[in-house]
N, C-alpha and C. Protein backbone atom coordinates (compact mmCIF):
# COMPACT_ATOMS: atom_id res chain seq x y z
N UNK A 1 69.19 29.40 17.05
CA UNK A 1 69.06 30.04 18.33
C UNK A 1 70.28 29.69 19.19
N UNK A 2 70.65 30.89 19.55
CA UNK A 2 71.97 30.65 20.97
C UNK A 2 71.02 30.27 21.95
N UNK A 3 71.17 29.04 22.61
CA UNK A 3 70.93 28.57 23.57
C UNK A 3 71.49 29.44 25.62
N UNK A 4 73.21 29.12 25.04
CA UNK A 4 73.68 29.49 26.41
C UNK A 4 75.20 30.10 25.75
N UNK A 5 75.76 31.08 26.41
CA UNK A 5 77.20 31.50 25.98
C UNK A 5 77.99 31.09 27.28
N UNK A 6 79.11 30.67 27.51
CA UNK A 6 80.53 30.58 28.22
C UNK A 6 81.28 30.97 27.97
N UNK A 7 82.07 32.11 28.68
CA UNK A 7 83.02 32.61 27.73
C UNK A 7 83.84 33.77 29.20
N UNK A 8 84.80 34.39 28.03
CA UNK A 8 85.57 35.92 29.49
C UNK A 8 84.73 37.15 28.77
N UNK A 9 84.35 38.00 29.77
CA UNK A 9 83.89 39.64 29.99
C UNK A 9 85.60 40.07 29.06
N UNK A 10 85.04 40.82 27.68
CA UNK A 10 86.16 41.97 26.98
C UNK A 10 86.21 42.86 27.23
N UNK A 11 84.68 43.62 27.17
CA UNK A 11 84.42 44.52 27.54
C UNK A 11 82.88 44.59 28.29
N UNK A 12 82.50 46.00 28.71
CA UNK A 12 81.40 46.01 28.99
C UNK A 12 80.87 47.32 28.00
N UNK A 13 79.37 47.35 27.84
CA UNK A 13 78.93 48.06 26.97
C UNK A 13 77.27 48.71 28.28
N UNK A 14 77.14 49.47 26.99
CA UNK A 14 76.00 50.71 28.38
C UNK A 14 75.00 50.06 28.15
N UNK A 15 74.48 48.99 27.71
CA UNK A 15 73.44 47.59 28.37
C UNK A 15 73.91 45.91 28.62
N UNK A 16 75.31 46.05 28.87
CA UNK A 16 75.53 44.48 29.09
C UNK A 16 77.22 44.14 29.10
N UNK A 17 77.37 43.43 28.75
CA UNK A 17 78.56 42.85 28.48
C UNK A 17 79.11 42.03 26.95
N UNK A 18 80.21 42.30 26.50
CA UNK A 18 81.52 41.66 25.53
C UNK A 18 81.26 40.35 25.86
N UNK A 19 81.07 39.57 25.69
CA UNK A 19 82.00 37.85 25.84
C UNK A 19 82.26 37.44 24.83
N UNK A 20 83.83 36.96 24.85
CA UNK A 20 84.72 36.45 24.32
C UNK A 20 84.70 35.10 24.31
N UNK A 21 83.88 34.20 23.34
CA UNK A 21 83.94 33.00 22.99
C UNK A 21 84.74 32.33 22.25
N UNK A 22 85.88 32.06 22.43
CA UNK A 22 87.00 31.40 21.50
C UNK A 22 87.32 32.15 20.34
N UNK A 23 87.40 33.58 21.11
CA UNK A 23 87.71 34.29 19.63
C UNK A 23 87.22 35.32 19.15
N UNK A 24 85.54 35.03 19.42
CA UNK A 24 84.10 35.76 18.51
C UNK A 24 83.57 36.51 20.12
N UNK A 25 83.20 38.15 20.09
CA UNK A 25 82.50 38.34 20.79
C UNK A 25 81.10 38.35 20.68
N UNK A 26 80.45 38.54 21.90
CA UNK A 26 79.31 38.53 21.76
C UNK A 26 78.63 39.39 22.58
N UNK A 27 77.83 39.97 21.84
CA UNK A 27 77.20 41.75 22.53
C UNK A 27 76.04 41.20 23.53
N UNK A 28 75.99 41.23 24.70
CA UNK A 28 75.36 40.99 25.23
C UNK A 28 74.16 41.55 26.25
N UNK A 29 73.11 41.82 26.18
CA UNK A 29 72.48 42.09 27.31
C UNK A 29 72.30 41.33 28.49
N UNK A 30 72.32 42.20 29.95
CA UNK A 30 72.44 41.26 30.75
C UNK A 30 71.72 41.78 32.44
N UNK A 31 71.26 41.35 32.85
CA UNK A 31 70.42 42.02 34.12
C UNK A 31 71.75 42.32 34.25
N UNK A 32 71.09 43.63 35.09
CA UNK A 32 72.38 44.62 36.37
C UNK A 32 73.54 44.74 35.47
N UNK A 33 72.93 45.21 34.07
CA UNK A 33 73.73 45.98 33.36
C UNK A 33 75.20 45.49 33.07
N UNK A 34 76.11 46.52 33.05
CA UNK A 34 77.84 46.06 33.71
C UNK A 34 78.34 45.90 34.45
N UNK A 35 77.76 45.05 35.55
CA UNK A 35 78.17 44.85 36.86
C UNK A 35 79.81 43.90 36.71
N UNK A 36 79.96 43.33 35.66
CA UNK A 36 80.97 42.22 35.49
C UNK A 36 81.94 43.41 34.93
N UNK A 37 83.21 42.25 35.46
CA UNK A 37 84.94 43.02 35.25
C UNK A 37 85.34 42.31 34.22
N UNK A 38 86.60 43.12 33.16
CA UNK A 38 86.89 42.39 32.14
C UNK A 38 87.81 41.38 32.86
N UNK A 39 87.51 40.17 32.26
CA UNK A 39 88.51 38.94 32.32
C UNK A 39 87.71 37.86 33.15
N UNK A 40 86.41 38.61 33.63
CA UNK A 40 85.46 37.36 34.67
C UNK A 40 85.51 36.50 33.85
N UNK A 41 85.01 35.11 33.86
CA UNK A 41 84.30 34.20 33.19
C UNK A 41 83.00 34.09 33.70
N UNK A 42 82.19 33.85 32.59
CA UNK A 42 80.95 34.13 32.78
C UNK A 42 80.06 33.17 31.83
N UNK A 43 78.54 32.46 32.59
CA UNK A 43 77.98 31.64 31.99
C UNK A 43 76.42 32.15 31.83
N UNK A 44 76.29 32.27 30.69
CA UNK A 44 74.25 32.77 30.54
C UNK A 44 73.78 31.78 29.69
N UNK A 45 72.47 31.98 30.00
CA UNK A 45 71.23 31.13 29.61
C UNK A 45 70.61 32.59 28.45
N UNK A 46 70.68 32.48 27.32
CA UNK A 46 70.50 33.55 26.65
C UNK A 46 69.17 32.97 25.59
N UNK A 47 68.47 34.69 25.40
CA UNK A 47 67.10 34.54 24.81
C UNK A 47 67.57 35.37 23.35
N UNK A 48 67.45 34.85 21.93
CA UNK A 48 67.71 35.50 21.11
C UNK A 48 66.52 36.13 20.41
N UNK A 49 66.72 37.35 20.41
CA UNK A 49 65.75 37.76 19.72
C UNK A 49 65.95 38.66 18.57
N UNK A 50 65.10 38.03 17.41
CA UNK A 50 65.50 38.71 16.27
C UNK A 50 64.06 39.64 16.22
N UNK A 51 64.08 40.84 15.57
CA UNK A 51 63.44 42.03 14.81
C UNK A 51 63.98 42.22 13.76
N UNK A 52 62.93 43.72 13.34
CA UNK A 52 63.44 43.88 11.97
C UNK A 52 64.58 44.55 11.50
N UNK A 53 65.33 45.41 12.43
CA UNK A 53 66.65 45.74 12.46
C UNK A 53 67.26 45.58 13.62
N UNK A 54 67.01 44.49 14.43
CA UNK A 54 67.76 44.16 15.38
C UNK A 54 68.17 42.16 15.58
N UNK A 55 69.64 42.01 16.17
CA UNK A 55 69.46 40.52 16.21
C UNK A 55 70.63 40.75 17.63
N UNK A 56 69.65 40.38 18.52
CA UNK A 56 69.52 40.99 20.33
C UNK A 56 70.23 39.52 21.10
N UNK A 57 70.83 39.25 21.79
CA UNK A 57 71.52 38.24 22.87
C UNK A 57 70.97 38.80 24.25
N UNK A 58 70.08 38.15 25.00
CA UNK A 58 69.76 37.83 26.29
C UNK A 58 70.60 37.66 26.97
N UNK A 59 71.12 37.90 28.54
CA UNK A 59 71.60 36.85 28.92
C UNK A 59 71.31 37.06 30.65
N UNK A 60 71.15 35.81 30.70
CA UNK A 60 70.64 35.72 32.21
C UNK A 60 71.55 34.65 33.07
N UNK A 61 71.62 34.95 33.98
CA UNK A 61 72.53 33.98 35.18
C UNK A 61 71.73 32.65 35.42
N UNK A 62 70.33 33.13 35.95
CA UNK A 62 69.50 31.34 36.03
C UNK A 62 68.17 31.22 35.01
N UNK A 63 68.13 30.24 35.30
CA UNK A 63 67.19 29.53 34.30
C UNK A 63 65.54 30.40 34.49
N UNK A 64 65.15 30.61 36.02
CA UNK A 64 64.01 31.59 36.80
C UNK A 64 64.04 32.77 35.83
N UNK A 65 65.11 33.57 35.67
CA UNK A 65 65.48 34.85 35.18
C UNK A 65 65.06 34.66 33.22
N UNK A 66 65.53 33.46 32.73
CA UNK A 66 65.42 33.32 31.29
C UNK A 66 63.82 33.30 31.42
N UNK A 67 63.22 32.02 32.41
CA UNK A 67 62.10 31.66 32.54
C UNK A 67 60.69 33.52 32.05
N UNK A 68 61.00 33.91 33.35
CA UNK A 68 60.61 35.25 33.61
C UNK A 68 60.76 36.38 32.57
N UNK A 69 61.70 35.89 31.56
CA UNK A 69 62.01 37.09 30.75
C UNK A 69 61.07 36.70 29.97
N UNK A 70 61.06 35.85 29.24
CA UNK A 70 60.51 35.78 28.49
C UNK A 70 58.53 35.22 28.83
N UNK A 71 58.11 35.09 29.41
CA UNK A 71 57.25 35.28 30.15
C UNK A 71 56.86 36.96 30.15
N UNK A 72 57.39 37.97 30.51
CA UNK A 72 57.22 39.09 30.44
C UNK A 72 56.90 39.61 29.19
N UNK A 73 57.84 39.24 28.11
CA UNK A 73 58.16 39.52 26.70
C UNK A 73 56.72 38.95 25.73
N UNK A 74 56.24 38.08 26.53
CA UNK A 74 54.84 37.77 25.80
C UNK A 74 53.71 38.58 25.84
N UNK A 75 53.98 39.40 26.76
CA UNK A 75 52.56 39.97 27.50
C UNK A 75 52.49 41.70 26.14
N UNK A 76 51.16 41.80 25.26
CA UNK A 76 51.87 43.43 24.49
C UNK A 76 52.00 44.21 25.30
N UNK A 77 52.57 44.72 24.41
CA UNK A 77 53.17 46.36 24.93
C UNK A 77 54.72 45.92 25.65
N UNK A 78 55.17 44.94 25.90
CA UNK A 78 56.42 44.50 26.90
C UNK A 78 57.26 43.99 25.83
N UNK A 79 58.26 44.99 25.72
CA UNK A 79 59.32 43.88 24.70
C UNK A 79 60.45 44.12 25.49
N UNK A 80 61.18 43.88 24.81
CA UNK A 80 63.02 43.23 25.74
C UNK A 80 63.26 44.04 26.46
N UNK A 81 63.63 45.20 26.03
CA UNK A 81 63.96 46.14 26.94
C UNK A 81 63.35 46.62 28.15
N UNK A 82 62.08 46.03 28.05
CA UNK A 82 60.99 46.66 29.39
C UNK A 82 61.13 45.73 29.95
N UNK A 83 61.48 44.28 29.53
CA UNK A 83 61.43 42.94 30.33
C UNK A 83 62.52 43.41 30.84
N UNK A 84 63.61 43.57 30.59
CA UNK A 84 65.07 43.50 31.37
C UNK A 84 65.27 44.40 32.28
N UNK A 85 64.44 45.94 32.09
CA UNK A 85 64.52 47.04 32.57
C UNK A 85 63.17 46.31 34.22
N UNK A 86 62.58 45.50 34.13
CA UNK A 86 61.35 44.42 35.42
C UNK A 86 62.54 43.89 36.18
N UNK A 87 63.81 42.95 35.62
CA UNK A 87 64.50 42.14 35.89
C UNK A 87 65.00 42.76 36.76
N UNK A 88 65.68 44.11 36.05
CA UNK A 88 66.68 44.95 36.98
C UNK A 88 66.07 45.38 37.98
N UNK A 89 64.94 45.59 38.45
CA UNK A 89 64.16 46.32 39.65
C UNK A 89 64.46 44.62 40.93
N UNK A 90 64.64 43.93 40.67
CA UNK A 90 65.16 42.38 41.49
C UNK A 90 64.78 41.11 41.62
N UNK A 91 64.96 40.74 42.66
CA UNK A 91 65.45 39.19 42.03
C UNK A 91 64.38 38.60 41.33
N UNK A 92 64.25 37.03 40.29
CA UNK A 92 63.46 36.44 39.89
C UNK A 92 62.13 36.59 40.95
N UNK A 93 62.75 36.25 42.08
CA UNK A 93 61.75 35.17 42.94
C UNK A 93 61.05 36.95 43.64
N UNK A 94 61.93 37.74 44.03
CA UNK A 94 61.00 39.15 44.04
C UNK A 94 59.89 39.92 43.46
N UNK A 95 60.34 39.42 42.10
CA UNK A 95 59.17 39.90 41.04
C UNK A 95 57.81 38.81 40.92
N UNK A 96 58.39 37.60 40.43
CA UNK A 96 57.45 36.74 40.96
C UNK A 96 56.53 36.87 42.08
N UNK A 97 56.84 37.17 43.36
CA UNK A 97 56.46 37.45 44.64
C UNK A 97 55.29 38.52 44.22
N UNK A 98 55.90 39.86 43.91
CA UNK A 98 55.22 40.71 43.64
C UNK A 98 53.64 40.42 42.41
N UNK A 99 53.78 40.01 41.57
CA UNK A 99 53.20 38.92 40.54
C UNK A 99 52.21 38.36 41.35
N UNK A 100 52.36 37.96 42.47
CA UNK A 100 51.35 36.81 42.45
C UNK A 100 50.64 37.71 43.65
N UNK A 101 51.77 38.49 44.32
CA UNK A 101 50.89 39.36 45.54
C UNK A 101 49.94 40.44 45.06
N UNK A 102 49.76 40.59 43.39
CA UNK A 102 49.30 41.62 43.20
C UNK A 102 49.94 43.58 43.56
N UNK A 103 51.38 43.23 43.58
CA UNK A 103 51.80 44.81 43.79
C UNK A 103 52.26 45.39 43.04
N UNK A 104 50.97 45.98 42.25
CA UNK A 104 51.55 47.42 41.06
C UNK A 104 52.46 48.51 41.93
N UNK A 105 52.77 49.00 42.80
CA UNK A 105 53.58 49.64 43.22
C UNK A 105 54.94 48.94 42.65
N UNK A 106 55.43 48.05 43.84
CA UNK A 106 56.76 47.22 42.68
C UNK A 106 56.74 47.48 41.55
N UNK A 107 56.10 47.12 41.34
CA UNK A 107 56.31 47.49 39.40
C UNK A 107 56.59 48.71 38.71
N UNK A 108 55.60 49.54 39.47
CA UNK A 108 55.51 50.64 38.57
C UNK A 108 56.89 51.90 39.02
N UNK A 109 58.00 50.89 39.40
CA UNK A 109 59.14 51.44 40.11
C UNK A 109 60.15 51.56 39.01
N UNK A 110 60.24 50.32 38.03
CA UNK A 110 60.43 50.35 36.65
C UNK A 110 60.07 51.23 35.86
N UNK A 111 61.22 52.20 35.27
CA UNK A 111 61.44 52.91 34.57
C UNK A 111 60.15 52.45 33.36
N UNK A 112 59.31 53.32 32.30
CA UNK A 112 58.45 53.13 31.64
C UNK A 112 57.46 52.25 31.77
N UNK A 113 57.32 51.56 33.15
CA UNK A 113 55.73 50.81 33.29
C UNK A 113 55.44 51.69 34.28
N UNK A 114 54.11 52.04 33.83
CA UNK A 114 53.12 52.88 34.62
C UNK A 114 52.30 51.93 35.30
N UNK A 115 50.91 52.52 35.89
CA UNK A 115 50.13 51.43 36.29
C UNK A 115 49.30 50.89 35.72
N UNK A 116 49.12 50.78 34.39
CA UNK A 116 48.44 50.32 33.80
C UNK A 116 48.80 48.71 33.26
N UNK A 117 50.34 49.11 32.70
CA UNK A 117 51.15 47.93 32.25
C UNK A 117 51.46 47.21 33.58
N UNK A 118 51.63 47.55 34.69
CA UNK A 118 51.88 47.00 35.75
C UNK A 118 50.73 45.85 35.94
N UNK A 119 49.31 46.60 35.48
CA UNK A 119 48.07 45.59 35.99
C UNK A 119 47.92 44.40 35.14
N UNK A 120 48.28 44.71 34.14
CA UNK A 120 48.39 43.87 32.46
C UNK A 120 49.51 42.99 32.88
N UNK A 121 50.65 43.14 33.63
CA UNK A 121 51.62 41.76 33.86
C UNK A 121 50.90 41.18 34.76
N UNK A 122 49.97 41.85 35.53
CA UNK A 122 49.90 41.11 36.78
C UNK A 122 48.59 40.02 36.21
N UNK A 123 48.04 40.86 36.06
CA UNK A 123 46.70 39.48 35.25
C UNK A 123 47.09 38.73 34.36
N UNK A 124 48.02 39.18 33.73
CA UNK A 124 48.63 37.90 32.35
C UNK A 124 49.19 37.11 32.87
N UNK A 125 50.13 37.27 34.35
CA UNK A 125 51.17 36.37 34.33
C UNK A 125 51.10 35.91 35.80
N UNK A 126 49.71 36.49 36.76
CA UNK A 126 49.91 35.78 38.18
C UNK A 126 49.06 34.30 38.22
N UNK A 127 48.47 33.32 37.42
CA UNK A 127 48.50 32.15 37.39
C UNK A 127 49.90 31.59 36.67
N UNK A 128 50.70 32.11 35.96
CA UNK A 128 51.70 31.15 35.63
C UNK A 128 52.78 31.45 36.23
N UNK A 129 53.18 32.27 37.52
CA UNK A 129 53.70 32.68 38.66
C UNK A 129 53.79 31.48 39.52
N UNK A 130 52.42 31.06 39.89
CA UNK A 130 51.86 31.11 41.14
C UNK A 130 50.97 31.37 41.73
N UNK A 131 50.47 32.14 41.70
CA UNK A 131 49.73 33.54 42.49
C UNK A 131 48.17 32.97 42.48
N UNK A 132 47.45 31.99 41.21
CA UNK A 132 46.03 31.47 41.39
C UNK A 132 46.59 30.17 40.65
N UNK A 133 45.86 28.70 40.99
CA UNK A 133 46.07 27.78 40.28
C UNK A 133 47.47 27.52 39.78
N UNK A 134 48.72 28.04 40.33
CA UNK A 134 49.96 28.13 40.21
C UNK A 134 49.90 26.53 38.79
N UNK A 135 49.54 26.01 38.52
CA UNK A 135 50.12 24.95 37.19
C UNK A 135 51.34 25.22 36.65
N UNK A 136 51.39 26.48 35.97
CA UNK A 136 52.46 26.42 35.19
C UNK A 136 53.69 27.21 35.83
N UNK A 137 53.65 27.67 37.25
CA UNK A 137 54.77 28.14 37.60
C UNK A 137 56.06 27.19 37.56
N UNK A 138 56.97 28.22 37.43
CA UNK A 138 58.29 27.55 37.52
C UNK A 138 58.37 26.87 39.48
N UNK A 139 58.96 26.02 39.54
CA UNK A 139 58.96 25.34 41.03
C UNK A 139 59.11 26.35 42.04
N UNK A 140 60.53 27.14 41.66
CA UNK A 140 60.48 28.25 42.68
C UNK A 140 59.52 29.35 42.71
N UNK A 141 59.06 29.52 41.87
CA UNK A 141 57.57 30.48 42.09
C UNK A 141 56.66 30.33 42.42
N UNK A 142 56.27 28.87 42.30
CA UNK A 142 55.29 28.07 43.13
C UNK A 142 55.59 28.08 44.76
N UNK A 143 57.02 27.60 44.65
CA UNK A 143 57.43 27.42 46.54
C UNK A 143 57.54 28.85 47.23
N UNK A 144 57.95 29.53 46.26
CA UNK A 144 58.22 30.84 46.90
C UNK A 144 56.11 31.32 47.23
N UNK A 145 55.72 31.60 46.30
CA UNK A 145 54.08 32.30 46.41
C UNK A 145 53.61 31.21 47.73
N UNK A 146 53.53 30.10 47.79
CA UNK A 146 53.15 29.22 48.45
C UNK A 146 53.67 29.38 50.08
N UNK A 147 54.97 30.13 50.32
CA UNK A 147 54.97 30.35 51.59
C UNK A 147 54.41 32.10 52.04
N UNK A 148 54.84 32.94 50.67
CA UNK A 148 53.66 33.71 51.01
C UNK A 148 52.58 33.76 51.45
N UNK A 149 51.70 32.77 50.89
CA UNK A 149 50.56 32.66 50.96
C UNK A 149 50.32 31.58 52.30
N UNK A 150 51.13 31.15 52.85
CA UNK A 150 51.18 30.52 54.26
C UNK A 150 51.11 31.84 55.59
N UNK A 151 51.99 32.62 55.18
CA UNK A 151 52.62 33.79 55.84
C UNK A 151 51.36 34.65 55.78
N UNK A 152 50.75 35.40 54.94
CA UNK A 152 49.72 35.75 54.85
C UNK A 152 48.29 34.96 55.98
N UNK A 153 48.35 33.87 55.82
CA UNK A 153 47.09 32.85 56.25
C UNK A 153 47.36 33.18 57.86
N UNK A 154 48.90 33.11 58.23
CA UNK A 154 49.16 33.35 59.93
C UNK A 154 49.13 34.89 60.36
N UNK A 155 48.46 35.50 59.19
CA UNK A 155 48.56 37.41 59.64
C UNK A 155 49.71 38.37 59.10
N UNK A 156 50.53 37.64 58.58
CA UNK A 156 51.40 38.60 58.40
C UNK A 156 50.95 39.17 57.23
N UNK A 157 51.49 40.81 56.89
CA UNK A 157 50.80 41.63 55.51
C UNK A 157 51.76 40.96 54.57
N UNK A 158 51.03 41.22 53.19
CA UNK A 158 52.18 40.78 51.83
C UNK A 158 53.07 41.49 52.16
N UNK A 159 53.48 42.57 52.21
CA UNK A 159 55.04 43.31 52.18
C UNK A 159 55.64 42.39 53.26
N UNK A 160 55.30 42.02 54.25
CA UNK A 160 56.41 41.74 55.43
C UNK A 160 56.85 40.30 54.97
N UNK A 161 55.62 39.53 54.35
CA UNK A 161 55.94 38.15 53.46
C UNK A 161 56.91 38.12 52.63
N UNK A 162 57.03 38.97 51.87
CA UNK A 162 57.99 39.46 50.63
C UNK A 162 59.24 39.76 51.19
N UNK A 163 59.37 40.51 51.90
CA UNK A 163 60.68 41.09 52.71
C UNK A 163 60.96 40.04 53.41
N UNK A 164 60.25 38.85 53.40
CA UNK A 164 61.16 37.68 54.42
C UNK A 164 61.39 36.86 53.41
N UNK A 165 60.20 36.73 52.28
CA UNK A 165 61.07 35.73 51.39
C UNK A 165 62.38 36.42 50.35
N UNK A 166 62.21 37.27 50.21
CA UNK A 166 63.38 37.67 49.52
C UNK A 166 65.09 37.06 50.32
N UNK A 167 65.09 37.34 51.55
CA UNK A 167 66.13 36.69 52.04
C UNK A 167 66.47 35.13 52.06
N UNK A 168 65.52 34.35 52.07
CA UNK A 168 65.38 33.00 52.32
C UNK A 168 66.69 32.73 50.85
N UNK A 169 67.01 31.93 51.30
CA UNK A 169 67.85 30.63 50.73
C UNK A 169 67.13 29.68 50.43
N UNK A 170 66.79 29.72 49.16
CA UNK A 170 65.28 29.13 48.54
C UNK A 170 66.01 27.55 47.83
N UNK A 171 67.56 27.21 46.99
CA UNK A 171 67.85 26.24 46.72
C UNK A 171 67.46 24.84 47.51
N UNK A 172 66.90 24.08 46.46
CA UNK A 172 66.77 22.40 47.02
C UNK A 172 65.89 22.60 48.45
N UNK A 173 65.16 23.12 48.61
CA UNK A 173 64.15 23.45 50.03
C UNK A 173 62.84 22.86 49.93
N UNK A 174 62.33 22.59 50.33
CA UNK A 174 60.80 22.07 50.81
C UNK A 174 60.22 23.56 50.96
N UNK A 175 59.03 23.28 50.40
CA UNK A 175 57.99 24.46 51.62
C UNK A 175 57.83 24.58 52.91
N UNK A 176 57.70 23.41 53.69
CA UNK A 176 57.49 23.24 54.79
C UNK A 176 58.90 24.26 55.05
N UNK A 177 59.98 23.75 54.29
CA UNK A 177 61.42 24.15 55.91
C UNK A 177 61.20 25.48 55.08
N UNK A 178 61.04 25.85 54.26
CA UNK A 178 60.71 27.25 53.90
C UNK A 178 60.10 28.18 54.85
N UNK A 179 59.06 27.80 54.75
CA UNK A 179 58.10 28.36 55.78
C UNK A 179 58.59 28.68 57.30
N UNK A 180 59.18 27.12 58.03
CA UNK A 180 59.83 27.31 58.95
C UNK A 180 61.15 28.30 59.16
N UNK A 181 61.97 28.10 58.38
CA UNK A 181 63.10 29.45 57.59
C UNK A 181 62.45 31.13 57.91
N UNK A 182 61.61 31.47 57.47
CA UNK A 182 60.63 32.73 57.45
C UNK A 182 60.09 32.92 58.87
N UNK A 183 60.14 32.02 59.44
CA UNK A 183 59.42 32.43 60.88
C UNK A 183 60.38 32.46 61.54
N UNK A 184 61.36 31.93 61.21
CA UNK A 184 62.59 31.75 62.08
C UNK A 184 63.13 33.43 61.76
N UNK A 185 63.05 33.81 60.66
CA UNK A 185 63.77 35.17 60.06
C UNK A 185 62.81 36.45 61.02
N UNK A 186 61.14 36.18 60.77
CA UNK A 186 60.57 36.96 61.21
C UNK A 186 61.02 37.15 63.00
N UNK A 187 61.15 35.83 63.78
CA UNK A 187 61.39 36.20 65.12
C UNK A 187 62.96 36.44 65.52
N UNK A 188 63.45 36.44 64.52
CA UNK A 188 65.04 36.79 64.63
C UNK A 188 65.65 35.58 65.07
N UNK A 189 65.47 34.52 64.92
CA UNK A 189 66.42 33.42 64.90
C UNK A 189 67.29 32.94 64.68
């Protein structure tokens, strides 16, 4: 298993990116497509996945995003391409959000999930989000649902929760200054 690639953008391809590892490229899939220029340097956290005529390179910017992919990729009916095609609709901590708030709308904004598959991520995957008994969420999905669910408790609707945490500057944060952060955003501070 490829763990992680480091390497320069060669090219870009119509789901990802070239990287040039000492030599050897490597075909890559990658949220937000070809957003990268040839010659960036560039570091992913990559999910390999082999099939029966396919041997597929992940690659994700943070650890939330690897976390989440593959998390998605467990649930049937969801394989790589539908996971990455979730990713691309935004950020980790957005989808998560959505996940634990219960919003098949979000979802079903993604190209080939309807609302059905939308309801099927949401019950498979909003305790290990966050969203009930958070245990197995990743930290930021925990901190992130957790000021939702603060935000919510003081009146505000899930969408307006979501639309404030999406902005937050969530690195190395407490909940508490989280929370405080969001109210500060909501009254224009």
């Amino acid at each position: 298993m490829i763990a992680h690639v480091r390497g320069t953008i060669s090219r870009d391809t119509d789901l990802g990116v070239v990287v040039d590892v000492g030599g050897v490229g490597y075909d890559i899939r990658t949220v937000g497509g070809n957003r990268y220029s040839r010659g960036d340097e560039v570091f992913f956290y990559t999910h390999t996945h082999v099939a029966e005529q396919a041997f597929d390179l992940y690659g994700f910017e943070t650890t939330d995003q690897l976390w989440l992919f593959r998390l998605l990729i467990s649930i049937s009916g969801v394989g790589p391409r539908m996971g990455l095609n979730i990713l691309n609709v935004g950020t980790a901590q957005e989808i998560i959000a959505a996940i634990a708030g219960n919003d098949v709308p979000y979802l079903t904004q993604v190209s080939g999930v309807g609302k059905r598959t939308a309801e099927r991520v949401i019950v498979e995957l909003k305790e290990k989000v966050g969203g009930v008994d958070g245990g197995t969420a990743s930290p930021v999905g925990q901190k992130l649902s957790d000021v939702i669910d603060a935000m919510v408790s003081m009146g505000y609707s899930q969408h307006q929760a979501r639309e404030v945490v999406r902005h937050l500057d969530h690195a190395e944060k407490e909940v508490e200054d989280l929370i405080r952060e969001a109210l500060g955003v909501v009254s224009g501070k």
